[in-house]
Protein backbone atom coordinates (compact mmCIF):
# COMPACT_ATOMS: atom_id res chain seq x y z
CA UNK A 1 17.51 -26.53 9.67
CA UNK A 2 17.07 -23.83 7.21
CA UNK A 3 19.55 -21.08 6.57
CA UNK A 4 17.17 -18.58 4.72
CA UNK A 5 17.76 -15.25 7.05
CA UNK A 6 14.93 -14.09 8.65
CA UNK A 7 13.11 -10.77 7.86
CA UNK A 8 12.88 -8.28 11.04
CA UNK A 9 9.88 -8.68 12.24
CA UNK A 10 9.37 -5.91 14.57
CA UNK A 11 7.31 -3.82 12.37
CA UNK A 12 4.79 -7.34 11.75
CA UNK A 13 4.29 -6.94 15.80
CA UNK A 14 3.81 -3.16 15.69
CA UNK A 15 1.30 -3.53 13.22
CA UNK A 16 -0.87 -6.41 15.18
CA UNK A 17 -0.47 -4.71 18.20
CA UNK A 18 -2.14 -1.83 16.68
CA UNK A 19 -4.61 -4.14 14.99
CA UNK A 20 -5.69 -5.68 18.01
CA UNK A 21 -6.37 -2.22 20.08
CA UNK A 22 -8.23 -1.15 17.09
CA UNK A 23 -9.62 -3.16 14.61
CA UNK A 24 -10.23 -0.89 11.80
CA UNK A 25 -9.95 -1.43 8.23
CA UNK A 26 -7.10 0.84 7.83
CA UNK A 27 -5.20 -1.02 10.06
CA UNK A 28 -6.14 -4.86 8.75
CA UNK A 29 -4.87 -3.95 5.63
CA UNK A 30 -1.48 -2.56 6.72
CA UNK A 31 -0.90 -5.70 8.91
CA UNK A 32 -1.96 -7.72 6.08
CA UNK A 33 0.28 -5.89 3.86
CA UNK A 34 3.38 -6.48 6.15
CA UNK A 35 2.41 -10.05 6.70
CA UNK A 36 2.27 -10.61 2.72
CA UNK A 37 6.33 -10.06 2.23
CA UNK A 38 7.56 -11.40 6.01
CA UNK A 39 9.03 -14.84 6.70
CA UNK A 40 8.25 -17.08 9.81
CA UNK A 41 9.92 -19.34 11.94
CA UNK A 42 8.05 -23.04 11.77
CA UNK A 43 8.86 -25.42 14.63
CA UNK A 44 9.23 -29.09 13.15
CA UNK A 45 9.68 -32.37 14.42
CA UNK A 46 11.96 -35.18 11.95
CA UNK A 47 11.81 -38.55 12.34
CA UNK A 48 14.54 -40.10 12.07
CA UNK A 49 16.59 -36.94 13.92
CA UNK A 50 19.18 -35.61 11.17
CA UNK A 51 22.48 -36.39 12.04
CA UNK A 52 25.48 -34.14 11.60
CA UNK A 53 22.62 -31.92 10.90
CA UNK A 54 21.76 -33.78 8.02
CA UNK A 55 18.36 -34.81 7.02
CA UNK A 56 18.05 -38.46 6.14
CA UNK A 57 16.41 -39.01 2.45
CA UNK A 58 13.64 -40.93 4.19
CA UNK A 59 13.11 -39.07 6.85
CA UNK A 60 9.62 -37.83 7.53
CA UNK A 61 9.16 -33.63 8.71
CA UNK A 62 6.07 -32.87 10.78
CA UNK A 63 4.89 -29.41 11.26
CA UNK A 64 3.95 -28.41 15.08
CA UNK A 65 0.39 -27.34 15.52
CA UNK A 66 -2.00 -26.79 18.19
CA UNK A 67 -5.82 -27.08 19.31
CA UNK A 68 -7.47 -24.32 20.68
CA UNK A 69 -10.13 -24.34 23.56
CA UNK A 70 -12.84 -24.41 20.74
CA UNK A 71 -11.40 -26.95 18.54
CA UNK A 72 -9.58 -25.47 15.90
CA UNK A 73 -6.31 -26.95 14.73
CA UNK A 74 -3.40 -23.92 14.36
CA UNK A 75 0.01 -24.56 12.78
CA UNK A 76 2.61 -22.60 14.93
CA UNK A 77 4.83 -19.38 13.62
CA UNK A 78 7.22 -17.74 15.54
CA UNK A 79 8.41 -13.92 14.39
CA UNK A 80 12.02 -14.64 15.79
CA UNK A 81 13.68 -16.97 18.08
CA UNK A 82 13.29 -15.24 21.27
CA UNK A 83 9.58 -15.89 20.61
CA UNK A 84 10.32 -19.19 20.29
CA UNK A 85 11.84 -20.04 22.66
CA UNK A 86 9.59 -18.61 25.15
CA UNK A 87 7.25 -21.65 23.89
CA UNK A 88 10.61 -23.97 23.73
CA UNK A 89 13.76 -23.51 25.46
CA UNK A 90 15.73 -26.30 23.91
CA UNK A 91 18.60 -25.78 22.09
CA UNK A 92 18.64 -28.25 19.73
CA UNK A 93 15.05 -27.67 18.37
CA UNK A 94 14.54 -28.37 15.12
CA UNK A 95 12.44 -25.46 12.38
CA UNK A 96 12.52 -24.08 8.94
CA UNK A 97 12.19 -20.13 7.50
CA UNK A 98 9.32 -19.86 5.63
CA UNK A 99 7.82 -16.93 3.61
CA UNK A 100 4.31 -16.21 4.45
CA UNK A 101 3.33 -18.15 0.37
CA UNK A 102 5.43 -21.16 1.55
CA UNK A 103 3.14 -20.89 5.38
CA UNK A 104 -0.02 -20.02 3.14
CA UNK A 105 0.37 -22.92 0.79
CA UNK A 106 0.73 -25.46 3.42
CA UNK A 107 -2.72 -24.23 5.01
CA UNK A 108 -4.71 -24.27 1.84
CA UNK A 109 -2.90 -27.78 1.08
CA UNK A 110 -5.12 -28.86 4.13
CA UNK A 111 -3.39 -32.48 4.46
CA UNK A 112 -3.55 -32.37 8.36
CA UNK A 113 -6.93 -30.60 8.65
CA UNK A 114 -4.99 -26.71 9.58
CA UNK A 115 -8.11 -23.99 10.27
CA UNK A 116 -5.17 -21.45 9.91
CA UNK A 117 -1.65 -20.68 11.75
CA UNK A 118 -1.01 -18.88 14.64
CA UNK A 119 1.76 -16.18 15.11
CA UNK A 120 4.03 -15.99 18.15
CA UNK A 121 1.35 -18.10 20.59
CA UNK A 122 3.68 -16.58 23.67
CA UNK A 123 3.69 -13.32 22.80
CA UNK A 124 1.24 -11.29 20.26
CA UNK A 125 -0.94 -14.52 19.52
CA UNK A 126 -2.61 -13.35 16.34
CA UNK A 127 -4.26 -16.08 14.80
CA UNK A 128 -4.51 -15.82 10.79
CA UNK A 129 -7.90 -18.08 10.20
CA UNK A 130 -8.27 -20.09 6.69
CA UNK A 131 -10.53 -18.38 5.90
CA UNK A 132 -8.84 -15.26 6.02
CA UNK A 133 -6.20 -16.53 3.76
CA UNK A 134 -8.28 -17.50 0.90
CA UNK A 135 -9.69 -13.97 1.10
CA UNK A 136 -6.48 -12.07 0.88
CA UNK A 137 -5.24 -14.79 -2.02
CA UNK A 138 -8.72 -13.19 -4.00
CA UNK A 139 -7.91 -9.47 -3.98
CA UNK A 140 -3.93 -10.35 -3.77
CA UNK A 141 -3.40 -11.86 -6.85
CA UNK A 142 -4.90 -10.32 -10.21
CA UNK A 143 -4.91 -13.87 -11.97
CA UNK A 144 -7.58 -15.25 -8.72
CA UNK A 145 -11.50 -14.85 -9.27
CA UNK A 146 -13.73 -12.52 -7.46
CA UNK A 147 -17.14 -13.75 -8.52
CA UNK A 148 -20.25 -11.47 -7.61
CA UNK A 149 -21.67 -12.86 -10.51
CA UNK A 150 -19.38 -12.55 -13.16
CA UNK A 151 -17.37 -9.30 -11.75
CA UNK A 152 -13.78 -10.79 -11.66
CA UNK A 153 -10.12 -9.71 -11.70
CA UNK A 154 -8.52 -11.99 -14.61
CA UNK A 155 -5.64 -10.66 -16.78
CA UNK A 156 -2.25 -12.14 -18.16
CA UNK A 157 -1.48 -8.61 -19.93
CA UNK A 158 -0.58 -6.16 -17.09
CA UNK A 159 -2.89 -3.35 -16.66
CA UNK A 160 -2.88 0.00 -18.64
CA UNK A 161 -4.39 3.35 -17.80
CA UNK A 162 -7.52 4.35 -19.82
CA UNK A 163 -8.15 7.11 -21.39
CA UNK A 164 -11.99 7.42 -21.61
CA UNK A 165 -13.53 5.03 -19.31
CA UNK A 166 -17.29 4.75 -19.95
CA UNK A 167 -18.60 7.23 -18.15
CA UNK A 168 -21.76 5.58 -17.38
CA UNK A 169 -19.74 2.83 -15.84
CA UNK A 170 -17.85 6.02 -13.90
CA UNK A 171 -21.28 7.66 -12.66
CA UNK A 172 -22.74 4.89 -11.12
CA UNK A 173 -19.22 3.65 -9.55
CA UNK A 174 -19.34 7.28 -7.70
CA UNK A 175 -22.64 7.38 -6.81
CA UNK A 176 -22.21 4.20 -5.04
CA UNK A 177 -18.81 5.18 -3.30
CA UNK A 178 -19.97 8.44 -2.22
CA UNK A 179 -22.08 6.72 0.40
CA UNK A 180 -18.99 4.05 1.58
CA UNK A 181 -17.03 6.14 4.14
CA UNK A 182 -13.98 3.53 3.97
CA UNK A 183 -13.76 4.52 0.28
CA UNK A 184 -10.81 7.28 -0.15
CA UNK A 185 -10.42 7.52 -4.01
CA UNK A 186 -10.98 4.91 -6.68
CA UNK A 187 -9.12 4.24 -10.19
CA UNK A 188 -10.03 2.96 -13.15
CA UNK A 189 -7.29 0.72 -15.58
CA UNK A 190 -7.87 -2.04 -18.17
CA UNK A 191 -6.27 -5.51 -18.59
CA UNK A 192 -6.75 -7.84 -21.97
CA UNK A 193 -7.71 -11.49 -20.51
CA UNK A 194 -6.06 -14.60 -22.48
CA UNK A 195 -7.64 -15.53 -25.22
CA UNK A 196 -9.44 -12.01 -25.69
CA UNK A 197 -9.00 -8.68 -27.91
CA UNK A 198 -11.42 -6.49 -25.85
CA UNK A 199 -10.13 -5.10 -22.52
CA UNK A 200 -11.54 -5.30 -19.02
CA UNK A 201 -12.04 -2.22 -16.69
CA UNK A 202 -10.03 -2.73 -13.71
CA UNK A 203 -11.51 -0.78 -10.47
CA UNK A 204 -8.75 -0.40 -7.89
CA UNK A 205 -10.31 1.06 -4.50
CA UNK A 206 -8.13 2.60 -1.45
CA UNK A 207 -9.86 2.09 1.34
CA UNK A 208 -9.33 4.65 4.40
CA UNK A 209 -12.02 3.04 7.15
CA UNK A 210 -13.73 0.55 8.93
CA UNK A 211 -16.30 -1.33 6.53
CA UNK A 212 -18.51 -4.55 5.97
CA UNK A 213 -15.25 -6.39 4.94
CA UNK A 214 -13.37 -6.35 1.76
CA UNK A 215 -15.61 -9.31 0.11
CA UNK A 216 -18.50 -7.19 1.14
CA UNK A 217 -17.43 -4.25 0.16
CA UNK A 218 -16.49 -5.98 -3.65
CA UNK A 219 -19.88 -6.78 -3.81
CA UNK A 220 -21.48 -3.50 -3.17
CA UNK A 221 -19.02 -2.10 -5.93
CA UNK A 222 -19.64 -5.09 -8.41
CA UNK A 223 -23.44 -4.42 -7.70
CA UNK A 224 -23.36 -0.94 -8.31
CA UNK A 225 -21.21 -1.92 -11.67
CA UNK A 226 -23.63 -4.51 -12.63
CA UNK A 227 -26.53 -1.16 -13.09
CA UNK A 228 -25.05 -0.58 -16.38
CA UNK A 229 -22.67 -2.95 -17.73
CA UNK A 230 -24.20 -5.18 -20.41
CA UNK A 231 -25.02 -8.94 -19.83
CA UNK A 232 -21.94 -11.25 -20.37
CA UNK A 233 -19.40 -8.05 -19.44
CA UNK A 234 -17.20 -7.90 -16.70
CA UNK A 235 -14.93 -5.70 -14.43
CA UNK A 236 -12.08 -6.71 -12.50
CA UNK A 237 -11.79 -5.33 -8.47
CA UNK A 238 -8.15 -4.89 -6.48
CA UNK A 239 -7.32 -2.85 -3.31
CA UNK A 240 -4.74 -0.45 -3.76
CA UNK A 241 -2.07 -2.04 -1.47
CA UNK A 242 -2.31 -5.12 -4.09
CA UNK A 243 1.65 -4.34 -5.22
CA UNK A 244 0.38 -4.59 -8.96
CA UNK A 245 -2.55 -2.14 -8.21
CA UNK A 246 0.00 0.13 -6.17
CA UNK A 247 2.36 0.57 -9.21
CA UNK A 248 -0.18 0.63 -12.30
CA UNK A 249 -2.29 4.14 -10.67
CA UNK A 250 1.37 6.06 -9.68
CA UNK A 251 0.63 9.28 -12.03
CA UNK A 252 -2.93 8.25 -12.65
CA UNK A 253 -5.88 10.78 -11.36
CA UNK A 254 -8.57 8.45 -9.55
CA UNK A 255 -12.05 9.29 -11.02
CA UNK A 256 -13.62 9.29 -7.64
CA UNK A 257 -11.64 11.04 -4.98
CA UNK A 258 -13.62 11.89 -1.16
């Protein structure tokens, strides 16, 4: 059905594996990482069948999902086609190759009422909640909102290194970070928003540990920020393995470092 090669996925299952025997934050964020740049196998069922392995014009595609014991609705990944077809033997089923945007999009779409997907039900059954997904869009992408009050990530500019970063701003950010044990250094860059001369401080955190949750851990920061930052200002948050994040702070020295 869909000739896009897929990615090897044996690292993905490494990584939940490891997940699952310890859930730490370290861990969650390399699996999330992984999962953000791997394609999936997606079962699907076409009405009329193609023929010639053609899909008629007006044919209809239906994704495969399934119901757990406590009610919520999964769509069904596989990592490869072994894993598939320990769920379905038949050679002629039908699927497409999606990359984990494509798999994300259809989720948040929410046309058949999806709580989230579910990866290789046969074999490492990690199920990737709705939730979840909204989260990860948040931090992933620096043109999404993260709004403890009006802290926020929210630039069309790319983000630059800064030379003296209000140091008041700085202070209280360590203060803060020096009691988070998941906290291993933090940076601090600027972006210019659209539609605005004056730039935004940009706090990029790598985390190390297990913590309250990345949302939670945002809003501990964005509280701390909030001590001294003037009415009406903003900062922008992003975890380090954001790919952005990851290539803006190469040669930059974090201002708090553990």
């Amino acid at each position: 059905m869909d000739n896009t090669p897929i990615t090897d996925n044996s690292v993905l299952l490494e990584l939940a594996d490891k997940m699952k025997r310890e859930a730490t934050r370290e861990n969650r964020l390399f699996f999330i990482q992984r999962l953000l740049g791997s394609s999936l196998i997606l079962p699907v069922m076409v009405s009329p069948e193609p023929v010639n392995n053609t899909i008629p014009e007006d044919a209809e595609v239906s994704f495969i999902s399934m119901k757990t014991g406590s009610g919520f609705n999964y769509l069904v990944t596989f990592t490869s086609m072994e894993e598939m077809n320990k769920w379905n033997k038949n050679p002629n089923k039908l699927y497409f190759i999606r990359r984990y945007n494509s798999i994300k999009n259809i989720i948040l779409e929410d046309k058949e009422g999806y709580d989230g997907f579910v990866i290789d039900p046969c074999g490492c059954n990690i199920a990737v909640r709705k939730d979840f997904l909204m989260g990860v869009e948040r931090v992933n992408d620096p043109t999404m909102v993260i709004r403890p009050e009006r802290v926020e990530t929210e630039g069309n500019l790319g983000l630059m290194a800064v030379k003296n970063p209000p140091k008041a701003l700085t202070d209280a950010l360590v203060k803060y970070m020096r009691t988070r044990k998941c906290i291993r250094s933090a940076y601090i860059m600027q972006t210019i928003r659209k539609g605005e001369d004056k730039a935004t401080p940009i706090i990029i955190i790598d985390f190390i540990s297990e913590g309250k949750g990345l949302k939670e851990e945002f809003d501990g920061i964005a509280a701390a920020a909030h001590t001294v930052i003037k009415k009406g200002e903003s900062i922008g948050l992003m975890p380090s393995f954001d790919k952005i994040a990851r290539e803006s702070i190469k040669g930059i020295e974090p201002f708090y470092k553990k």
